[in-house]
Protein backbone atom coordinates (compact mmCIF):
# COMPACT_ATOMS: atom_id res chain seq x y z
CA UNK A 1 0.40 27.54 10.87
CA UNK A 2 0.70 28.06 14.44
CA UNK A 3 1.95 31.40 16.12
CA UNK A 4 3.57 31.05 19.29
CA UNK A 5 4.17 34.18 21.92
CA UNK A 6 6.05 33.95 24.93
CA UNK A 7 7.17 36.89 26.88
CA UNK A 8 9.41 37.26 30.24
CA UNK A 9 9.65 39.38 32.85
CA UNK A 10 12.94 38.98 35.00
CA UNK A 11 13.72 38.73 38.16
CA UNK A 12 14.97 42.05 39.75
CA UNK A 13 18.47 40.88 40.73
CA UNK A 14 19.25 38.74 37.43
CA UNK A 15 22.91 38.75 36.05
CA UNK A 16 23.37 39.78 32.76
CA UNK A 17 25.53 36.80 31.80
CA UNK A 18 22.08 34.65 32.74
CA UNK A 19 19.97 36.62 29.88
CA UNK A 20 22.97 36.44 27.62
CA UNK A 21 23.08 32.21 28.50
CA UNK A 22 19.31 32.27 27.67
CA UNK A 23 19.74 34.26 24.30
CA UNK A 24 22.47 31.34 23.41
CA UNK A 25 20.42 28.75 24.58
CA UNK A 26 17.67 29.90 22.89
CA UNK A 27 19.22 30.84 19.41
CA UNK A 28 20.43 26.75 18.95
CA UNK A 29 16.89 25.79 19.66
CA UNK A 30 16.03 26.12 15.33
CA UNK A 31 19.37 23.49 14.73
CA UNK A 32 17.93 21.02 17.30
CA UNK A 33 14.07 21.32 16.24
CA UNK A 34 13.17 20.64 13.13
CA UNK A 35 9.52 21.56 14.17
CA UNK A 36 10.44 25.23 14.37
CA UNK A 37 9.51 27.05 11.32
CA UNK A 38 10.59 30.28 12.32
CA UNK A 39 12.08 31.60 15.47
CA UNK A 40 13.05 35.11 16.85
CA UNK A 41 13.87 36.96 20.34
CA UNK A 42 14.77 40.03 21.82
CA UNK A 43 15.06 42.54 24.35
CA UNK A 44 12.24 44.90 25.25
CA UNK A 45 14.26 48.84 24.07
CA UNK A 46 11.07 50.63 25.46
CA UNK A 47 11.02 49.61 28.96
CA UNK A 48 7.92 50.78 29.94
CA UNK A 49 5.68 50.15 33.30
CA UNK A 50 3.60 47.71 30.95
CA UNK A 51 6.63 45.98 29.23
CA UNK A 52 8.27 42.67 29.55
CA UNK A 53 11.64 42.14 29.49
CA UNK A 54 12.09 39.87 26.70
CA UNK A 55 9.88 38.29 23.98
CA UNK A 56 10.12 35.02 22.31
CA UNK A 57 8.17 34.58 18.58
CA UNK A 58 7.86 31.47 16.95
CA UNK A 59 5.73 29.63 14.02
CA UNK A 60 4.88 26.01 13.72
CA UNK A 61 3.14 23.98 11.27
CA UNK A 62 0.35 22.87 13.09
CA UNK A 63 -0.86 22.35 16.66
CA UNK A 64 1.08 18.74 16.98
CA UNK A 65 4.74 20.44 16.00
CA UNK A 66 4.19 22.62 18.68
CA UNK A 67 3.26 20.08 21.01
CA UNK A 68 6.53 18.47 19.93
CA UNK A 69 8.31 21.45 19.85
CA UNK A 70 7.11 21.63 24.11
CA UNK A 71 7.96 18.35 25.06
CA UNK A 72 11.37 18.33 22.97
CA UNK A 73 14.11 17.80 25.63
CA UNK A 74 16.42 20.87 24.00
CA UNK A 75 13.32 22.97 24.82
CA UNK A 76 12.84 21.31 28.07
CA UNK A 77 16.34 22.15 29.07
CA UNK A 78 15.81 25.97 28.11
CA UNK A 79 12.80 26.01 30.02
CA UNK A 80 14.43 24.94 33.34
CA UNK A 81 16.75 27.72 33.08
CA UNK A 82 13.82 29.98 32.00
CA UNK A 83 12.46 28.96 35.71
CA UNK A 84 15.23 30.15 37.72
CA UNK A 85 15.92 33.62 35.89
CA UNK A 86 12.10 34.92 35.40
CA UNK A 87 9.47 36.40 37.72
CA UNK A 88 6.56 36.08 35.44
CA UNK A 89 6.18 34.21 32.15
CA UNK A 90 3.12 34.95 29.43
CA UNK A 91 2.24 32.69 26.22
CA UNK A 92 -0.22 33.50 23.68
CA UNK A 93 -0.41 30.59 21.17
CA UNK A 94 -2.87 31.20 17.65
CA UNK A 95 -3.52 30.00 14.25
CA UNK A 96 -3.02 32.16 11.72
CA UNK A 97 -5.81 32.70 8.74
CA UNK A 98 -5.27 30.37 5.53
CA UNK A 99 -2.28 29.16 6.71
CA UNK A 100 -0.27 31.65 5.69
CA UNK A 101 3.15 32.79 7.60
């Protein structure tokens, strides 16, 4: 199984309507990938000097569903929106021991 990260930091001046279009956009992502094995997002509540804005956490089978998870055009289509709303964009992608979720 495959873990994938993803946190966001916003732009300064971004509308709340554009995070609320990415949590929709992002919460029909598991109906139009079967690759995704489980999916989850949220705000950051602490809002700390260190803290993104938003985190993304996801689990795939192996490296190749991710891979098709990436190249997916649903995804592709989040992404582009992803582009225009966030100042800075982190992944951290790792396989967990035995398998396990």
């Amino acid at each position: 199984m495959i873990r994938h990260l993803v946190f966001f930091k916003f732009k300064p001046d971004i509308q709340e309507d554009r995070i609320t279009e990415l949590e929709g956009r992002l919460g029909a992502l598991p109906g139009l990938i079967p690759e995704i094995k489980g999916y989850e997002f949220g705000r950051d509540i602490v809002r700390s000097d260190r803290s993104y804005d938003f985190a993304l956490f996801s689990t795939f089978e192996d490296r190749k569903a991710l891979q098709r998870y990436q190249v997916h055009s649903s995804h592709a289509a989040v992404l582009e929106l992803i582009k225009t709303i966030c100042a800075d964009i982190k992944a951290v992608d790792y396989e967990l021991e035995g398998g396990g979720a």
